[in-house]
Protein backbone atom coordinates (compact mmCIF):
# COMPACT_ATOMS: atom_id res chain seq x y z
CA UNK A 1 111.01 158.97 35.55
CA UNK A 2 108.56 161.85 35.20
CA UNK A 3 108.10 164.69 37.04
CA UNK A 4 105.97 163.49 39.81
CA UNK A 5 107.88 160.81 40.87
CA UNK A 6 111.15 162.59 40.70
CA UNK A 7 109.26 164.92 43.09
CA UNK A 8 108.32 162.63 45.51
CA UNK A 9 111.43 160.36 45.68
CA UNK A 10 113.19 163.74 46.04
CA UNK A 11 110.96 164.24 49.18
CA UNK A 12 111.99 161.14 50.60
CA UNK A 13 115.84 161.57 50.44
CA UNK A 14 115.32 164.53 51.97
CA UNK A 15 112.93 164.63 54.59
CA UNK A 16 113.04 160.49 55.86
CA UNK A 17 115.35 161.53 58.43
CA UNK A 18 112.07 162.66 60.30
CA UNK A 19 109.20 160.18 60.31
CA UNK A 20 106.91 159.92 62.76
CA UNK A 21 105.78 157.30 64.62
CA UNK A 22 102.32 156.07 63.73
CA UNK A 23 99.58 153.63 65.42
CA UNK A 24 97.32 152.03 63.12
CA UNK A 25 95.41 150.77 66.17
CA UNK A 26 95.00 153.69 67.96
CA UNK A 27 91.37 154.73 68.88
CA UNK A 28 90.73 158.11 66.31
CA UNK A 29 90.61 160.99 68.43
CA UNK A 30 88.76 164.16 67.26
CA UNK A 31 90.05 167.25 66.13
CA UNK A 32 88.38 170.22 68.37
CA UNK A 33 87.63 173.76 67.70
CA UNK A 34 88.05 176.66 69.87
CA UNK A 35 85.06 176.26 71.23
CA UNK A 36 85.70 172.91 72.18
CA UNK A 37 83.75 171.44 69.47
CA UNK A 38 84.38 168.29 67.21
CA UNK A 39 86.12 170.18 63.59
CA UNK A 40 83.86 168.87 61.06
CA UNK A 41 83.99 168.56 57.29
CA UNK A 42 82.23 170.82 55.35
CA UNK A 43 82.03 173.71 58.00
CA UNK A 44 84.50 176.80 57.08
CA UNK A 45 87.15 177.46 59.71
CA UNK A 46 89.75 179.91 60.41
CA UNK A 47 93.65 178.12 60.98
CA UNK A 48 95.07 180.08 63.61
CA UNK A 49 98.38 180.55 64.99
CA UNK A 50 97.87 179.45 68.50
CA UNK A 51 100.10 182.89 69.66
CA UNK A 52 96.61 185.04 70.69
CA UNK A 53 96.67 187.57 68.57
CA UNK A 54 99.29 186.24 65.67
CA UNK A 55 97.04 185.99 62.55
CA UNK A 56 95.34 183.37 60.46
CA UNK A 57 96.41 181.70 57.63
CA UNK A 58 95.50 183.05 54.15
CA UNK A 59 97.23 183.22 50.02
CA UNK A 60 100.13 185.79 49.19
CA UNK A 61 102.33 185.58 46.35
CA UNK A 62 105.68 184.04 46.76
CA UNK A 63 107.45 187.28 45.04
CA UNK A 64 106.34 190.40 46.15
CA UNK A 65 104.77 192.42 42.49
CA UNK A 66 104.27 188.30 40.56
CA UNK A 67 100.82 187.47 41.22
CA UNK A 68 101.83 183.46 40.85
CA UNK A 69 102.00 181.23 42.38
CA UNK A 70 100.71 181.73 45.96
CA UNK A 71 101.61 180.37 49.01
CA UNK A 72 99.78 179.55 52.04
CA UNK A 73 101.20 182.75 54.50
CA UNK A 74 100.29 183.60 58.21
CA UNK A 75 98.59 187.01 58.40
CA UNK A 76 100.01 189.63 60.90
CA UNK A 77 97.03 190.88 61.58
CA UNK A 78 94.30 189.15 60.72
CA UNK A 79 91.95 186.38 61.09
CA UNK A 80 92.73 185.10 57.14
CA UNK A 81 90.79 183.17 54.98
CA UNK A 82 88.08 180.26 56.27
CA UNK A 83 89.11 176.83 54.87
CA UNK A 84 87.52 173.50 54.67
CA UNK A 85 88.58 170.53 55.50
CA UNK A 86 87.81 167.17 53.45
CA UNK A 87 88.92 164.34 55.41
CA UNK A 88 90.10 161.23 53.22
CA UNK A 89 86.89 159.19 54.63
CA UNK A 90 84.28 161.96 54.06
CA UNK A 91 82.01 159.91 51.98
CA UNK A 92 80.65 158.13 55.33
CA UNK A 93 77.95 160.33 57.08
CA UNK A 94 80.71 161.02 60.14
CA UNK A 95 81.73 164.66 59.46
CA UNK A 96 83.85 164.05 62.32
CA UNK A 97 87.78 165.72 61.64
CA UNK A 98 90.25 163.23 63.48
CA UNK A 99 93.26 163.27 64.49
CA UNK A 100 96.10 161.64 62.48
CA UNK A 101 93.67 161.44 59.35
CA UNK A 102 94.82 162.12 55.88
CA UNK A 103 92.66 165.40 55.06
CA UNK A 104 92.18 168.19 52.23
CA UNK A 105 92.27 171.69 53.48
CA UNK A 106 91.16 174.17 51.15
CA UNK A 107 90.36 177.89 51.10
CA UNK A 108 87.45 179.11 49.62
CA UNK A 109 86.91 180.57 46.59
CA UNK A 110 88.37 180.10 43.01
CA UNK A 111 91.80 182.30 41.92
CA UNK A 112 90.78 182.52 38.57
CA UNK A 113 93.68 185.33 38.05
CA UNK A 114 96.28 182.57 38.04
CA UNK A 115 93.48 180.12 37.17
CA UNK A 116 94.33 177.82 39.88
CA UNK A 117 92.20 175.57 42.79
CA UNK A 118 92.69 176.79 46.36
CA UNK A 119 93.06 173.39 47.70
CA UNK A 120 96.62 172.84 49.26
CA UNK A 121 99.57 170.93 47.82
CA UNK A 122 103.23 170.70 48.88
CA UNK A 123 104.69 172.86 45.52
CA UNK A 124 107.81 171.68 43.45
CA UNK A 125 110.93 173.04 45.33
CA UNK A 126 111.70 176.32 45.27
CA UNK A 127 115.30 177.45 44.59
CA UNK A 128 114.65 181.16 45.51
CA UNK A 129 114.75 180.97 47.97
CA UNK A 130 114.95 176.43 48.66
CA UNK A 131 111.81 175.13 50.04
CA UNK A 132 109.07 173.19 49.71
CA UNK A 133 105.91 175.49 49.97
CA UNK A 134 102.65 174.99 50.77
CA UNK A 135 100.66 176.57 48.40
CA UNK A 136 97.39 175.91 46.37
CA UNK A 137 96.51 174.51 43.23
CA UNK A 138 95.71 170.82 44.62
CA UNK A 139 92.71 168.90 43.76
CA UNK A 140 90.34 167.01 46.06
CA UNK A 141 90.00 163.94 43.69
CA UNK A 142 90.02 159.98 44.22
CA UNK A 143 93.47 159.48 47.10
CA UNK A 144 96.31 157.56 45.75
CA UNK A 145 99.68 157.85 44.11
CA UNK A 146 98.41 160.73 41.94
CA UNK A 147 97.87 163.09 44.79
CA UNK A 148 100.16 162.31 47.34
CA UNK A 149 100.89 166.00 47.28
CA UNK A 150 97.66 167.08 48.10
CA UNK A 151 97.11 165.27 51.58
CA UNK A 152 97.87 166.22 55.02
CA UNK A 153 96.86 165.77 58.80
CA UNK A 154 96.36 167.20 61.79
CA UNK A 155 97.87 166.10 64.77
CA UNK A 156 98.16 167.18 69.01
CA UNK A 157 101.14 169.54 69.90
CA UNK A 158 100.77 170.21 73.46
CA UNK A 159 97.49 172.40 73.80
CA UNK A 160 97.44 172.92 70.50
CA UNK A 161 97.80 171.35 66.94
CA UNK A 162 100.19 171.17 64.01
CA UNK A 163 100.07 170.75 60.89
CA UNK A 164 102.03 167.38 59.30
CA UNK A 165 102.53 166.58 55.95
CA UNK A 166 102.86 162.38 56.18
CA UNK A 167 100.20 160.91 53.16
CA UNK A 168 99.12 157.41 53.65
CA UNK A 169 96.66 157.40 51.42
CA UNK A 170 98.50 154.72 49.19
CA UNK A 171 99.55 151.84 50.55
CA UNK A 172 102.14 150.89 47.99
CA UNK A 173 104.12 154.41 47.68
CA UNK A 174 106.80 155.47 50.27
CA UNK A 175 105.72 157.15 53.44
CA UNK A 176 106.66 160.61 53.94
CA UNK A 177 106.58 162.46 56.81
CA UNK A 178 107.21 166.52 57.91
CA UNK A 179 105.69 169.08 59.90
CA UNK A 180 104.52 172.24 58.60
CA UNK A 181 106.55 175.25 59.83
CA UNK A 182 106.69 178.97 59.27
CA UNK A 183 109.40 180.70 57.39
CA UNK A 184 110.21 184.81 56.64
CA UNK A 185 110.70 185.29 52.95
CA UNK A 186 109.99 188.81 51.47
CA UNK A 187 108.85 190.39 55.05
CA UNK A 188 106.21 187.53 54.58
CA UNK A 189 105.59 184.47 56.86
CA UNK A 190 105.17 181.60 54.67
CA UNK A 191 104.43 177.50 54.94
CA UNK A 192 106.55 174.94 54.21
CA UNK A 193 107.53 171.51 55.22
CA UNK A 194 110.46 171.63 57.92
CA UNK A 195 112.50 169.22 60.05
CA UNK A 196 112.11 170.88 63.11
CA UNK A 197 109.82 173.65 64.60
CA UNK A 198 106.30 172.94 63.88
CA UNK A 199 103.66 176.09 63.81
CA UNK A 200 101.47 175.71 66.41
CA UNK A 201 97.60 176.44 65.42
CA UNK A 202 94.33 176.39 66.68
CA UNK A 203 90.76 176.09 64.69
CA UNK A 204 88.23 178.63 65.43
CA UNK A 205 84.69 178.47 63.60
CA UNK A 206 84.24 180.87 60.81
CA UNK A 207 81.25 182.46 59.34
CA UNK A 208 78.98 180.94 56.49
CA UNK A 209 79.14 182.75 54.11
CA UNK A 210 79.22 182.73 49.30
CA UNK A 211 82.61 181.93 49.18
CA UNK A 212 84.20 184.21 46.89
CA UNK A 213 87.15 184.30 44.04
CA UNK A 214 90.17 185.02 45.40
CA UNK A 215 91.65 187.72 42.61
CA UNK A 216 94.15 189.54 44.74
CA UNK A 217 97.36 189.75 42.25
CA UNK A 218 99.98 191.09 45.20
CA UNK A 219 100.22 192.30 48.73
């Protein structure tokens, strides 16, 4: 068994304990901005905590003074870094965002300094300290057993969203599901999957603008 697989069976054992409960037949609902507005592919957006005034989401390194890897953080102050979001259907002209739809989310830019994608992934577990991170260095290629890592949705939390980790983009691998919750590491707040106590977020529109390479070695 290589790598990969013993990755994602590992996932399994651990987090099946927690799946969600899915309708195939339900009528997609879209994803909507702050303003109210449909989330579409291709636009850049800021991933807000959904606590006014908490931060957006952006790239830190997991060990304070070692520039790699990074992890997707929440930023105490501000509004973080605009992703996209590349929704498993995206070759149809809908740019639509919807609900319970497997989706890329990627910052922009390039981190050429550890020479890595900023597309998200759910990292190998981490033993210092033991999670599974979000963190980047996924790519947006072809969905199926390959990149089960790299796929994740979006789904209603009260007024607000969460993110979920829960890939069907393969209809022959095992379903895994998790939310996406916040954890302090290193006076840091970092992603990672979770059993209980999903972030809440919200989706506000952010500027266009030449994305940029993302060189920052530490905080």
């Amino acid at each position: 068994m290589n790598s990969s697989s013993a990755a994602v069976l590992f996932l399994f054992l651990l987090f099946s304990t927690n799946p969600f409960s899915l309708s195939a037949t339900a009528a997609k609902e879209p994803v909507l901005d702050t303003d109210g507005e449909e989330l579409r592919s291709g636009a850049p957006y800021y991933i807000q905590s959904a606590i006014q005034g908490a931060g957006g989401l952006e790239l830190v390194p997991l060990i304070t003074g070692i520039p790699c890897p990074k992890i997707v953080a929440q930023s105490r102050s501000t509004n973080g870094m605009p992703v996209y979001f590349n929704p498993v259907d995206s070759i149809s002209t809908n740019t639509t965002v919807y609900l319970s739809t497997d989706v890329n989310i990627r910052f922009t830019g390039f981190d050429y300094y550890c020479r890595s994608s900023n597309t998200w992934r759910v990292a190998p577990y981490s033993t210092l300290p033991r999670h599974w991170w979000i963190a980047n260095g996924g790519e947006i290629v072809i969905p199926g057993p390959q990149t089960l890592l790299t796929w994740f949705k979006i789904e209603k939390i009260g007024a607000a969203y969460k993110l979920t980790f829960c890939p069907t983009v393969c209809e022959s691998c095992v379903t895994l599901c998790n939310d996406i919750g916040k954890y302090i590491y290193q006076n840091q707040v970092l992603l990672g999957l979770t059993k209980e106590d999903a972030s809440h977020f919200v989706f506000a529109k952010a500027p266009q603008a030449i994305e940029q390479v993302v060189e920052k070695h530490s905080e």
